[in-house]
PDB file of N, CA and C in Angstrom:
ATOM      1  N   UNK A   1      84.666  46.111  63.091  1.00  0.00           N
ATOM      2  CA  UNK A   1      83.585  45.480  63.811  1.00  0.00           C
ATOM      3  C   UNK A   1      84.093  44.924  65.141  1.00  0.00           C
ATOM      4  N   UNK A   2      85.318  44.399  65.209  1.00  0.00           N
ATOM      5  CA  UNK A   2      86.034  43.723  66.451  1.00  0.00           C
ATOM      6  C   UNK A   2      86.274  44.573  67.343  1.00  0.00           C
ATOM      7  N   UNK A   3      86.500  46.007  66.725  1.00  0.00           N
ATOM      8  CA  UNK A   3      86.899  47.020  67.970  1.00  0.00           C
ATOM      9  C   UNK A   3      85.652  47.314  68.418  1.00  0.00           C
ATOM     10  N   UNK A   4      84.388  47.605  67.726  1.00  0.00           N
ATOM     11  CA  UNK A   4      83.254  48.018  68.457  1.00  0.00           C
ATOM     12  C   UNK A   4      82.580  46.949  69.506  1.00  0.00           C
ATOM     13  N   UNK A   5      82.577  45.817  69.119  1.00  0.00           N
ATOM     14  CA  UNK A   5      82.289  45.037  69.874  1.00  0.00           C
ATOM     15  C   UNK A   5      82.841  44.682  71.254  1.00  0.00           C
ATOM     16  N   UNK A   6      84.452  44.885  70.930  1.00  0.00           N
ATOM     17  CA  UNK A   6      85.088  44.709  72.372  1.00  0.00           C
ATOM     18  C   UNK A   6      85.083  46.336  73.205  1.00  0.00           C
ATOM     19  N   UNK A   7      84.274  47.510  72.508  1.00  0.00           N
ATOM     20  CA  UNK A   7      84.194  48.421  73.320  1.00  0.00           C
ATOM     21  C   UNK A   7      82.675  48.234  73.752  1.00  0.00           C
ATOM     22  N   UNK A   8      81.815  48.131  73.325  1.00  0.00           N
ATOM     23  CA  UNK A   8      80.361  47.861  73.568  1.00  0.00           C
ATOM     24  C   UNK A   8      80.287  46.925  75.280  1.00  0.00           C
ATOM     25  N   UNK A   9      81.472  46.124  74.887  1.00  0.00           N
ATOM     26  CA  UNK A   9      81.652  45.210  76.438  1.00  0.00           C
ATOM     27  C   UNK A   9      82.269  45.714  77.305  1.00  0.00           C
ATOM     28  N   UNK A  10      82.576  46.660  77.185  1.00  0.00           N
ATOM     29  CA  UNK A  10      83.283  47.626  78.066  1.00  0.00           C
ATOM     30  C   UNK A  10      82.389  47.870  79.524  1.00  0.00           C
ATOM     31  N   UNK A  11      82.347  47.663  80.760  1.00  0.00           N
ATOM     32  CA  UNK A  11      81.522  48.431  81.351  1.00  0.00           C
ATOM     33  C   UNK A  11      81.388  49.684  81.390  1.00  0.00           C
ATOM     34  N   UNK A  12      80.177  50.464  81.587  1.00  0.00           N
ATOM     35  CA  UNK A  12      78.929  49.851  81.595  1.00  0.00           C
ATOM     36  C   UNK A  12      78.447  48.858  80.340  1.00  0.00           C
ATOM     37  N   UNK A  13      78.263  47.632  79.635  1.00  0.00           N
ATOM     38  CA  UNK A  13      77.950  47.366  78.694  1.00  0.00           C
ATOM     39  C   UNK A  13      76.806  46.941  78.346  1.00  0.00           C
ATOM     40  N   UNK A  14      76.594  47.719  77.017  1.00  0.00           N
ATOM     41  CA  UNK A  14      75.041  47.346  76.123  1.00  0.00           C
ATOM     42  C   UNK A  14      75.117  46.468  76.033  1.00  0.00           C
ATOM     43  N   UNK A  15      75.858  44.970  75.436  1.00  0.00           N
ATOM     44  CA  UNK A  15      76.436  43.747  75.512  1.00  0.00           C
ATOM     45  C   UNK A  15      76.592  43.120  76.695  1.00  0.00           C
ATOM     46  N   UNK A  16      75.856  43.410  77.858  1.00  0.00           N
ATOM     47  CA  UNK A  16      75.588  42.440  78.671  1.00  0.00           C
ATOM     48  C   UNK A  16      74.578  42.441  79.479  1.00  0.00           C
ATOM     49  N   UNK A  17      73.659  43.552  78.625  1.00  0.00           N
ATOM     50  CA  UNK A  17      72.161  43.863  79.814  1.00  0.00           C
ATOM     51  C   UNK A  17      71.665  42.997  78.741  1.00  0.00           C
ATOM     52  N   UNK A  18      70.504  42.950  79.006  1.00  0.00           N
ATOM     53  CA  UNK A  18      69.543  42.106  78.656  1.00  0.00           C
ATOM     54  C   UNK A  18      68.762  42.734  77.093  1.00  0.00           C
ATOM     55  N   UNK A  19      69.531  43.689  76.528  1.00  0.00           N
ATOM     56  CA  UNK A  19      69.030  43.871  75.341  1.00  0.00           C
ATOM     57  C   UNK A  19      69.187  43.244  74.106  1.00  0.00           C
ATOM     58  N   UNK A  20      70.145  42.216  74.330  1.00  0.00           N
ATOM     59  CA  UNK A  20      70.268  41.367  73.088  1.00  0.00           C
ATOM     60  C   UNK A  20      71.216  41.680  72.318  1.00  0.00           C
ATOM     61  N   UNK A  21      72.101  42.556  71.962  1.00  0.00           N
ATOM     62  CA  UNK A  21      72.503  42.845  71.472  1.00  0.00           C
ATOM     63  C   UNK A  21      73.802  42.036  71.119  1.00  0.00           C
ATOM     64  N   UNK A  22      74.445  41.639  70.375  1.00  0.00           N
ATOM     65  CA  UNK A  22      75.422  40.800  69.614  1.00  0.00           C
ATOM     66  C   UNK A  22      76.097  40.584  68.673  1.00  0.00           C
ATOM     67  N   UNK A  23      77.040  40.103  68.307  1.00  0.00           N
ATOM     68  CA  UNK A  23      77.962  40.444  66.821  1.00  0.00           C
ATOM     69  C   UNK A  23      76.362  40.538  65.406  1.00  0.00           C
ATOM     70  N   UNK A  24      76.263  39.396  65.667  1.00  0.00           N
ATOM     71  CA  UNK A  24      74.785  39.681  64.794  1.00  0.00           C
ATOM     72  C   UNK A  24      74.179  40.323  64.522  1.00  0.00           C
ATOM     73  N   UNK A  25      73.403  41.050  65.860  1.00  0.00           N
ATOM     74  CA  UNK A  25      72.750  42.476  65.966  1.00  0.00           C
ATOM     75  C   UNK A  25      73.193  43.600  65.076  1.00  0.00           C
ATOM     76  N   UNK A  26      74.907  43.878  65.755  1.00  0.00           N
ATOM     77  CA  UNK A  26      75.116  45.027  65.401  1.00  0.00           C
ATOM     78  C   UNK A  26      75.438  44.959  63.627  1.00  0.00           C
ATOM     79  N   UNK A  27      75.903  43.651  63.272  1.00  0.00           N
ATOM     80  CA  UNK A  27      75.952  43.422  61.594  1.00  0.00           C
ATOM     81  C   UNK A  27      74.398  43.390  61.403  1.00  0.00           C
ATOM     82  N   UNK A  28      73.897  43.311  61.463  1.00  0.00           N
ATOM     83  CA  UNK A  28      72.381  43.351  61.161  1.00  0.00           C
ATOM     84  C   UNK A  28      72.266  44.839  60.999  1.00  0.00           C
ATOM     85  N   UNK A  29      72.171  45.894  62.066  1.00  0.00           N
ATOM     86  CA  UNK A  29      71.791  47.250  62.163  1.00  0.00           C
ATOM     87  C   UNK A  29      72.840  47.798  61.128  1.00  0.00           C
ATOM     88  N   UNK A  30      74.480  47.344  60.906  1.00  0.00           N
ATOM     89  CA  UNK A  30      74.961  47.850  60.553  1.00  0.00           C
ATOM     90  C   UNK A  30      74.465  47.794  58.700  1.00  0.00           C
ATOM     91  N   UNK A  31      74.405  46.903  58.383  1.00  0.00           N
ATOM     92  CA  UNK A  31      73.649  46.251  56.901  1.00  0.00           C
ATOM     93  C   UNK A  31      72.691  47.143  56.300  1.00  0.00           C
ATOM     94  N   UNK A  32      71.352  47.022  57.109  1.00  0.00           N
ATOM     95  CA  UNK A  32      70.179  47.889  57.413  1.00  0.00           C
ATOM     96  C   UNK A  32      70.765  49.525  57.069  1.00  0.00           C
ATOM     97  N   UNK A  33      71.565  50.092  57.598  1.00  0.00           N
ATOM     98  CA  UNK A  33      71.838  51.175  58.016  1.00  0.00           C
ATOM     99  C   UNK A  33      72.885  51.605  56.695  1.00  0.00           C
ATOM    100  N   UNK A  34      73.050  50.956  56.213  1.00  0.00           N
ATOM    101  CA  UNK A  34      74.486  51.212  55.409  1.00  0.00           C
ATOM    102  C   UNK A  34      73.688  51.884  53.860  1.00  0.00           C
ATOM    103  N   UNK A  35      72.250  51.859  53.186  1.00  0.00           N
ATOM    104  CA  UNK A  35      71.924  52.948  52.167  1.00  0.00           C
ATOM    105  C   UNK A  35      71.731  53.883  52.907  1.00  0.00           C
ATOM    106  N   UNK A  36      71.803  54.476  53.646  1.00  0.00           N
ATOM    107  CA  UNK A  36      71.352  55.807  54.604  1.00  0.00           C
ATOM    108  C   UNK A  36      72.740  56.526  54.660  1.00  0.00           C
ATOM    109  N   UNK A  37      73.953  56.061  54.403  1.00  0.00           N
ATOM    110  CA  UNK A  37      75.558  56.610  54.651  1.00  0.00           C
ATOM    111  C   UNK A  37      75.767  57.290  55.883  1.00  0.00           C
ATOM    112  N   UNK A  38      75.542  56.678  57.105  1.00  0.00           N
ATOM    113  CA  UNK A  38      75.224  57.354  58.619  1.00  0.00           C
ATOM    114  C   UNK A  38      76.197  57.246  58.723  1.00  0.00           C
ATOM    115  N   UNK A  39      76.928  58.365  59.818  1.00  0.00           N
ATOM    116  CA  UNK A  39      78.474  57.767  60.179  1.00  0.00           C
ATOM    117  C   UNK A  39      78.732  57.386  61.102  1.00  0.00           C
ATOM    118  N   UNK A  40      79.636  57.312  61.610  1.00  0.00           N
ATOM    119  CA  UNK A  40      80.142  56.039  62.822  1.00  0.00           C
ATOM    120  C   UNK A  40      79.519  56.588  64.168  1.00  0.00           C
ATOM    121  N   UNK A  41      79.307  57.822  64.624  1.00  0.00           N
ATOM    122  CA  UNK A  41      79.171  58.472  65.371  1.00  0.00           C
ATOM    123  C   UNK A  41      77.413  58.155  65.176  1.00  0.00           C
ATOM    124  N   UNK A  42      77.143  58.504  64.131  1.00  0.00           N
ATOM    125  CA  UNK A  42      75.400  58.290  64.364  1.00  0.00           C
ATOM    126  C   UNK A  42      74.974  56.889  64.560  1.00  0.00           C
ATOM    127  N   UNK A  43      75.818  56.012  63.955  1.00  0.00           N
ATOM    128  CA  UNK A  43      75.417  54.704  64.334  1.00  0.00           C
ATOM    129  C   UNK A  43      75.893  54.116  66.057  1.00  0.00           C
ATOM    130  N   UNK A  44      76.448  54.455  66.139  1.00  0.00           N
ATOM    131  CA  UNK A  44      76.947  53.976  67.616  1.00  0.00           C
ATOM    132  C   UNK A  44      75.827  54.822  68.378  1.00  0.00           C
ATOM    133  N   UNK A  45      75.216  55.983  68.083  1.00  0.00           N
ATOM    134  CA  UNK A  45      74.578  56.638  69.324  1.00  0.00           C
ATOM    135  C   UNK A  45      72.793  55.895  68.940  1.00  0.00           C
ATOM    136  N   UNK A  46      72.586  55.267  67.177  1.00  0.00           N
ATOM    137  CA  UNK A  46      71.996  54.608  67.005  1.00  0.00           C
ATOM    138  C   UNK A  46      71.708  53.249  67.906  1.00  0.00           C
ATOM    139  N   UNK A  47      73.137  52.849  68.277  1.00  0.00           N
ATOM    140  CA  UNK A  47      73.261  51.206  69.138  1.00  0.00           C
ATOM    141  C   UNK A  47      72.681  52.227  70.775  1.00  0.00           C
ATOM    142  N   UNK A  48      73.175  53.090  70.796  1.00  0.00           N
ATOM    143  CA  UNK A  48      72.722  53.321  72.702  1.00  0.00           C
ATOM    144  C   UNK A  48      71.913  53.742  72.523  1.00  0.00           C
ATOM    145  N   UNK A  49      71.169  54.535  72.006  1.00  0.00           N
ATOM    146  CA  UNK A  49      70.522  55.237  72.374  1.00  0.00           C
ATOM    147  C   UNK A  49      68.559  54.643  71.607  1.00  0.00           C
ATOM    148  N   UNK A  50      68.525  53.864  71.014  1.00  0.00           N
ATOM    149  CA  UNK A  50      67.375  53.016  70.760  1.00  0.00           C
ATOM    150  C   UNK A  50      66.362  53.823  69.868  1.00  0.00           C
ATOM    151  N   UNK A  51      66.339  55.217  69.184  1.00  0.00           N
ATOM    152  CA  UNK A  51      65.180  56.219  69.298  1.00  0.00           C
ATOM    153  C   UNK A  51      63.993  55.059  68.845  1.00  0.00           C
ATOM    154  N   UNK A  52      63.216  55.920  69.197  1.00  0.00           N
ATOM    155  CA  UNK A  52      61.890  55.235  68.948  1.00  0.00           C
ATOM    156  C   UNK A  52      61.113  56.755  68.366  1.00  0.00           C
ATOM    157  N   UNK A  53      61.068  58.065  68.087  1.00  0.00           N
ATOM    158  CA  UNK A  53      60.658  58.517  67.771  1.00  0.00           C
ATOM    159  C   UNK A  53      61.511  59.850  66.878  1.00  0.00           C
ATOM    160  N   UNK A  54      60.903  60.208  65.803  1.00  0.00           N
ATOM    161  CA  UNK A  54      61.934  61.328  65.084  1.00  0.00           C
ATOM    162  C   UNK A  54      62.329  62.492  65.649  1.00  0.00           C
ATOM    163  N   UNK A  55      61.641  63.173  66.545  1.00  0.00           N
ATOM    164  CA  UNK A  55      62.882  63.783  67.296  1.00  0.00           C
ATOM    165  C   UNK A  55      63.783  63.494  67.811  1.00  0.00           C
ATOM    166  N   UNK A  56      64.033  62.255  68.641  1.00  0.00           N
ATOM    167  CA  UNK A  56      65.204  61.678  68.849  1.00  0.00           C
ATOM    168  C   UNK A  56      65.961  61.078  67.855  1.00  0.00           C
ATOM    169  N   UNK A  57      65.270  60.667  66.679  1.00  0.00           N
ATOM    170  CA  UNK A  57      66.231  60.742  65.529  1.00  0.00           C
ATOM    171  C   UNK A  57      66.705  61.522  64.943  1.00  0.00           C
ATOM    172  N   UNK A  58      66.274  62.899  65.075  1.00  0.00           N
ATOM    173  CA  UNK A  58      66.508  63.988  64.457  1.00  0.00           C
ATOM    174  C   UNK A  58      67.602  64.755  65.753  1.00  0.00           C
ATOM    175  N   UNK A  59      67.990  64.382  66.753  1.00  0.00           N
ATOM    176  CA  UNK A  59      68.919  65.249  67.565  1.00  0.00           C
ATOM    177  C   UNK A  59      69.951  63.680  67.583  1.00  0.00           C
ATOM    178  N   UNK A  60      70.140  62.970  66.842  1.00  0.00           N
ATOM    179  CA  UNK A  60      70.860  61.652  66.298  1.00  0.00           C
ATOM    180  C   UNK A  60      71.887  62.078  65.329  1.00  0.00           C
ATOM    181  N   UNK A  61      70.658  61.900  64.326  1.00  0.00           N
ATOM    182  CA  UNK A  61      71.358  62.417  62.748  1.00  0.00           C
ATOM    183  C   UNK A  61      71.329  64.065  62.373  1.00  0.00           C
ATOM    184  N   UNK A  62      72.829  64.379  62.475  1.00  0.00           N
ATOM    185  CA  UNK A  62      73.146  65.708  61.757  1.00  0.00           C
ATOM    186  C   UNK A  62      71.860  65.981  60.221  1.00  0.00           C
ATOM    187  N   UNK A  63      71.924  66.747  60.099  1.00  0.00           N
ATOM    188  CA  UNK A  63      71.278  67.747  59.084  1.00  0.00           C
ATOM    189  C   UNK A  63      70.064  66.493  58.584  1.00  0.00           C
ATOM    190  N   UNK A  64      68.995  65.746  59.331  1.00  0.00           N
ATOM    191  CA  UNK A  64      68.395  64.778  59.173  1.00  0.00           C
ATOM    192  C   UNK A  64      67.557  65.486  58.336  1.00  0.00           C
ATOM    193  N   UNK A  65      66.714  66.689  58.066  1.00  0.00           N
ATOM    194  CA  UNK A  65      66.095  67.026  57.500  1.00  0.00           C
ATOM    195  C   UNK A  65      65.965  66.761  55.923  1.00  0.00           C
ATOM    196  N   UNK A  66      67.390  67.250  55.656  1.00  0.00           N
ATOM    197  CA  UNK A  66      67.940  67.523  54.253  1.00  0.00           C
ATOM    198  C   UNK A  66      68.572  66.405  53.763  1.00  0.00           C
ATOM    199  N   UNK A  67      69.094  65.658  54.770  1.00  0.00           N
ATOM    200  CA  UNK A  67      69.634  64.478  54.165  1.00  0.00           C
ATOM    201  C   UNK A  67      68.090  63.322  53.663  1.00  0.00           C
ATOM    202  N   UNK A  68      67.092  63.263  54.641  1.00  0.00           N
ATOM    203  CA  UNK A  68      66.020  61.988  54.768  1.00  0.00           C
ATOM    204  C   UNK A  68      64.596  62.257  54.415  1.00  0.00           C
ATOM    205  N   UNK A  69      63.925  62.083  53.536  1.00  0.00           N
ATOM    206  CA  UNK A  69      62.818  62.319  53.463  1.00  0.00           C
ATOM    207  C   UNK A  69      61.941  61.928  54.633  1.00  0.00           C
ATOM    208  N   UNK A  70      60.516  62.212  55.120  1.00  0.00           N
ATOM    209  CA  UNK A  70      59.589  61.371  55.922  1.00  0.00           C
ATOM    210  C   UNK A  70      60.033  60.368  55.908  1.00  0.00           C
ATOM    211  N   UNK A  71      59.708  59.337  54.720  1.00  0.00           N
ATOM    212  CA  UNK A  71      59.420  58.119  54.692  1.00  0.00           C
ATOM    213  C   UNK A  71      61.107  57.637  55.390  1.00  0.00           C
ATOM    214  N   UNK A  72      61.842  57.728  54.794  1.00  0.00           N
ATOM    215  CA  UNK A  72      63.170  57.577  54.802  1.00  0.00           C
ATOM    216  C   UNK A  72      63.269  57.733  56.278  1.00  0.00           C
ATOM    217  N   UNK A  73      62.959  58.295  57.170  1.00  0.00           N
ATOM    218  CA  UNK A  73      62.805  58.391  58.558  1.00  0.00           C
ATOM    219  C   UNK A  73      62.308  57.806  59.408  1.00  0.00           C
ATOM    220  N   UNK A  74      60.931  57.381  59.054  1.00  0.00           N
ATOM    221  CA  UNK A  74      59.998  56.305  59.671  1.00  0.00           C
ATOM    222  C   UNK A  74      60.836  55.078  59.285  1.00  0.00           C
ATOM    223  N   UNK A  75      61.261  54.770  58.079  1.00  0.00           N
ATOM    224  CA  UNK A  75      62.035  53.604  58.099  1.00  0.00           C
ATOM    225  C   UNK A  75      62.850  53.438  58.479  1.00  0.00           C
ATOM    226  N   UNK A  76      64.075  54.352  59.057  1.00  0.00           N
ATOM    227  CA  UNK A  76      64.976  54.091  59.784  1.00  0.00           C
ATOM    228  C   UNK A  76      64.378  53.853  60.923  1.00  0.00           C
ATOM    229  N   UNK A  77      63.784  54.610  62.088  1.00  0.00           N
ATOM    230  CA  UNK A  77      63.085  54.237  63.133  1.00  0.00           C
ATOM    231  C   UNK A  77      62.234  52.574  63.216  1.00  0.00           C
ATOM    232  N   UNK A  78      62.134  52.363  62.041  1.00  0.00           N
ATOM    233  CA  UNK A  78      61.053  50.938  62.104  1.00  0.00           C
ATOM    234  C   UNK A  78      62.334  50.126  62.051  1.00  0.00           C
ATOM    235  N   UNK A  79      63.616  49.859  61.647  1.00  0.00           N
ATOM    236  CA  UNK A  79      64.918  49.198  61.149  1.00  0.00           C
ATOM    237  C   UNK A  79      65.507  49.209  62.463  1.00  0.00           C
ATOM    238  N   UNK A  80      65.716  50.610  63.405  1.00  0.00           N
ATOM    239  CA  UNK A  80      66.112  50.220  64.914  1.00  0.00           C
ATOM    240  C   UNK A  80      65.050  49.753  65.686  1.00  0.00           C
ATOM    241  N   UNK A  81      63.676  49.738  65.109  1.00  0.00           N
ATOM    242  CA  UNK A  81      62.897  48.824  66.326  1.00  0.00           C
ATOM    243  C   UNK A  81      62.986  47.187  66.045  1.00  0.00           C
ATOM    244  N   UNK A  82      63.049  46.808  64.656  1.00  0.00           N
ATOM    245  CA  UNK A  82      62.730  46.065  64.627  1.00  0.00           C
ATOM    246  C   UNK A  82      64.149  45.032  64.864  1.00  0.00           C
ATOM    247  N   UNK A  83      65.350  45.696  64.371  1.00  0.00           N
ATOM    248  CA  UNK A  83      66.429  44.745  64.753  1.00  0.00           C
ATOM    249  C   UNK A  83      67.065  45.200  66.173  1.00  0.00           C
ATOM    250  N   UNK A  84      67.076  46.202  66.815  1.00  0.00           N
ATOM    251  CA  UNK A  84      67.316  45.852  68.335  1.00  0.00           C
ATOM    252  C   UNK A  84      66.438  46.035  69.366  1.00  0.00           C
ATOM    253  N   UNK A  85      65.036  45.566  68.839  1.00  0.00           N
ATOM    254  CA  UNK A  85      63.991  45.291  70.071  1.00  0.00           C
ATOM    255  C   UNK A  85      63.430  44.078  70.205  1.00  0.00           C
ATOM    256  N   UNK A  86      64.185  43.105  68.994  1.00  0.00           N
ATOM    257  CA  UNK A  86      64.012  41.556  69.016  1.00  0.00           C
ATOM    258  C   UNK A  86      64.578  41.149  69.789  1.00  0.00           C
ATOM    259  N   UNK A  87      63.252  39.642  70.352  1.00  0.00           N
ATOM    260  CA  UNK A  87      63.611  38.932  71.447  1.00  0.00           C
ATOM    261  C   UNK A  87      65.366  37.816  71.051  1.00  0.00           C
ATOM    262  N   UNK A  88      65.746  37.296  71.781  1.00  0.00           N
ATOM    263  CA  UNK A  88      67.250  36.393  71.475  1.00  0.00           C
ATOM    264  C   UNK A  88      66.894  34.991  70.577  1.00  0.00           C
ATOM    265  N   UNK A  89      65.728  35.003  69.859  1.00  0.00           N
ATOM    266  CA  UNK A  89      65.348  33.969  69.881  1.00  0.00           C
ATOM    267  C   UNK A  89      65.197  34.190  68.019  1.00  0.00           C
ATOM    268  N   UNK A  90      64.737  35.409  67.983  1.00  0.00           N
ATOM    269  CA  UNK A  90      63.950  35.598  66.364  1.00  0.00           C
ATOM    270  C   UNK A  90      65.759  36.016  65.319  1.00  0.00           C
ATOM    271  N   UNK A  91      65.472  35.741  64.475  1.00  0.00           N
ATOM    272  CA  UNK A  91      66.536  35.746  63.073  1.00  0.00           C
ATOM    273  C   UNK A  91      66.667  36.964  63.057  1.00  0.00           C
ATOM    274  N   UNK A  92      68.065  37.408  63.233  1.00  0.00           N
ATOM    275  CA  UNK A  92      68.237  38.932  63.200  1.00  0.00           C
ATOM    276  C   UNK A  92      68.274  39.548  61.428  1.00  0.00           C
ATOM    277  N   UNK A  93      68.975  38.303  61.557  1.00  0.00           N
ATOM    278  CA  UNK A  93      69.797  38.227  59.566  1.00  0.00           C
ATOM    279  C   UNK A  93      69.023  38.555  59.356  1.00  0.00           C
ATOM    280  N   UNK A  94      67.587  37.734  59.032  1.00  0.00           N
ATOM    281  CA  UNK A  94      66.889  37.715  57.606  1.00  0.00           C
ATOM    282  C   UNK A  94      65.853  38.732  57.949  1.00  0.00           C
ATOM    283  N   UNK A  95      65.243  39.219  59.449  1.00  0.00           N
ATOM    284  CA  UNK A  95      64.745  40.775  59.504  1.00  0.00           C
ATOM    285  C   UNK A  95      65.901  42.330  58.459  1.00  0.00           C
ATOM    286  N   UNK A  96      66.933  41.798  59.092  1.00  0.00           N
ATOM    287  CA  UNK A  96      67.568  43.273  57.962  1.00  0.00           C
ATOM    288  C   UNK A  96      67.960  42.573  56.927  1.00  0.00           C
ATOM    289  N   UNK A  97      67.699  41.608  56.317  1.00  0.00           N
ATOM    290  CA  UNK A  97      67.968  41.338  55.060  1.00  0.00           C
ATOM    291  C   UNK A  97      66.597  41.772  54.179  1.00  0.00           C
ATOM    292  N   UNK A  98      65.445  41.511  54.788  1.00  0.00           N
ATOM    293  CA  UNK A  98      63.949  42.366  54.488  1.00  0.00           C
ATOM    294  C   UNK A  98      64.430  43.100  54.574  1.00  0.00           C
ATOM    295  N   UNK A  99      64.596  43.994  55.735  1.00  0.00           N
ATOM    296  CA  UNK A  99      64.467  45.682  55.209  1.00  0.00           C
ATOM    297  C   UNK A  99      65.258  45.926  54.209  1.00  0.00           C
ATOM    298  N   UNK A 100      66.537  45.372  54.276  1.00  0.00           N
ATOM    299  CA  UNK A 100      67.415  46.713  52.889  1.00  0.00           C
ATOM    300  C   UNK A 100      66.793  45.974  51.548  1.00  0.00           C
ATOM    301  N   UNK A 101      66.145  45.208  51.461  1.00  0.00           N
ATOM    302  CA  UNK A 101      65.884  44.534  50.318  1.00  0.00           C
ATOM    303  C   UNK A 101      64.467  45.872  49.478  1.00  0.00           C
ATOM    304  N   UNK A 102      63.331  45.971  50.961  1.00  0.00           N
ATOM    305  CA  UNK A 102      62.042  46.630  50.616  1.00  0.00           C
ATOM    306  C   UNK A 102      62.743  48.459  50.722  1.00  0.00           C
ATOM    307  N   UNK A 103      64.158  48.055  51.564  1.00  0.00           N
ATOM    308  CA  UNK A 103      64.443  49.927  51.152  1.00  0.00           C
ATOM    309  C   UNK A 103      64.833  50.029  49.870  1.00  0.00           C
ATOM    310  N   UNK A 104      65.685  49.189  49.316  1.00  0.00           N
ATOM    311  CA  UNK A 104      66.170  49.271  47.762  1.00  0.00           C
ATOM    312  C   UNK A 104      65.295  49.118  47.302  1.00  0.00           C
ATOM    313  N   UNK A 105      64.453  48.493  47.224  1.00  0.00           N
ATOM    314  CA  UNK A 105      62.802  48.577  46.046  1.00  0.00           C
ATOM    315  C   UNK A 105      62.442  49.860  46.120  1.00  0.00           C
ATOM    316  N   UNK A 106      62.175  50.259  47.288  1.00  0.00           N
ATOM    317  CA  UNK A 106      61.094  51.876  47.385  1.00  0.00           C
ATOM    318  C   UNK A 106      62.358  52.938  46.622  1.00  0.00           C
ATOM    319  N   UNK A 107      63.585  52.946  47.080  1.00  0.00           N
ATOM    320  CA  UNK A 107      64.050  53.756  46.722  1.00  0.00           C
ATOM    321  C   UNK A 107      64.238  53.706  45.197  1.00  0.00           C
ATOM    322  N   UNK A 108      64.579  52.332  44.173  1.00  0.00           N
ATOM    323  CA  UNK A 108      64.476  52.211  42.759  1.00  0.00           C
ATOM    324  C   UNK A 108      62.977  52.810  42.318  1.00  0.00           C
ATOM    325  N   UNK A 109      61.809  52.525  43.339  1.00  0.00           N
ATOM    326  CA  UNK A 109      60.731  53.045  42.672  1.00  0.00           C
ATOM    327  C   UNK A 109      60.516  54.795  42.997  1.00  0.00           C
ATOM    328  N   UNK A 110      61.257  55.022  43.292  1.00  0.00           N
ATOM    329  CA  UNK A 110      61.253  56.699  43.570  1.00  0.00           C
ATOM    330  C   UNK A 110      62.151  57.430  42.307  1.00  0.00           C
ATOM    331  N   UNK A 111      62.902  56.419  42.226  1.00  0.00           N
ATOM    332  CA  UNK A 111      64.133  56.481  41.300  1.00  0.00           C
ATOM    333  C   UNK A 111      63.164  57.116  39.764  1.00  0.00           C
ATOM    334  N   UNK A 112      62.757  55.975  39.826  1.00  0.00           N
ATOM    335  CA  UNK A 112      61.493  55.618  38.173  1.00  0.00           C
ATOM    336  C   UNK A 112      60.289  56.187  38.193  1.00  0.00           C
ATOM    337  N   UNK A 113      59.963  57.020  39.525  1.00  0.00           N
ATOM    338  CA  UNK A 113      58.836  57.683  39.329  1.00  0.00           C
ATOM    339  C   UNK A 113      59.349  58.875  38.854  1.00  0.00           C
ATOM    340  N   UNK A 114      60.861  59.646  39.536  1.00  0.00           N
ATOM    341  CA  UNK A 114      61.372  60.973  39.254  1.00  0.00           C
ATOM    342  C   UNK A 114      61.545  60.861  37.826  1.00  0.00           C
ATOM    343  N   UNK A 115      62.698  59.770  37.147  1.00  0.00           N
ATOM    344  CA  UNK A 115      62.806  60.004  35.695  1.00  0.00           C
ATOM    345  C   UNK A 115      61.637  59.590  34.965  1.00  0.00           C
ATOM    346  N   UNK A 116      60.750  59.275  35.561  1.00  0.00           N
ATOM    347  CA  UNK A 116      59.349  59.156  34.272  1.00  0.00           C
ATOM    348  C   UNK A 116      58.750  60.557  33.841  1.00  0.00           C
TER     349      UNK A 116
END
């Protein structure tokens, strides 16, 4: 985490425009992001690159198709809007502490719908 951060400040840095971004942030996205098993490479182009829509998530994440269902997609996209398009002011924590909480529910209930 210490090395990404002191490269993030690197100029040009995401870490010093006005996007908010911060040890917090990126443990936040990283948290969020961690049932999905993205790798370092997708998450970092996750931190620059902001998608806001699934084709740009889909030229993001390698073999996104096969790895992510729909839903599984829209929620990643809703997880980078919602933890790095917050203002400096709102709780980064407890936004991705919701999401992985309501992703582990949906995914246990997918779980229990397949073996029923």
């Amino acid at each position: 985490m210490k090395e990404l951060t002191e490269y993030l400040r690197r100029d040009p840095s995401p870490l010093a425009s006005p996007s908010g971004f911060s040890n917090a942030t990126i443990r936040a996205l990283f948290g969020a992001m961690q049932p999905y098993n993205l790798t370092k490479a997708e998450m970092l182009m996750l931190l620059n690159l902001r998608p806001q829509s699934i084709p740009v998530l889909d030229a993001i994440i390698e073999e996104m198709e096969a790895r992510f269902t729909n839903e599984e997609q829209e929620r990643i996209l809703a997880v980078v809007e919602e933890i790095l398009d917050r203002g400096p002011d709102q709780d980064v924590a407890s936004a991705a502490t919701q999401f992985v909480g309501q992703m582990r529910q949906d995914r246990a209930s997918r779980m229990n719908e397949t073996n029923a």
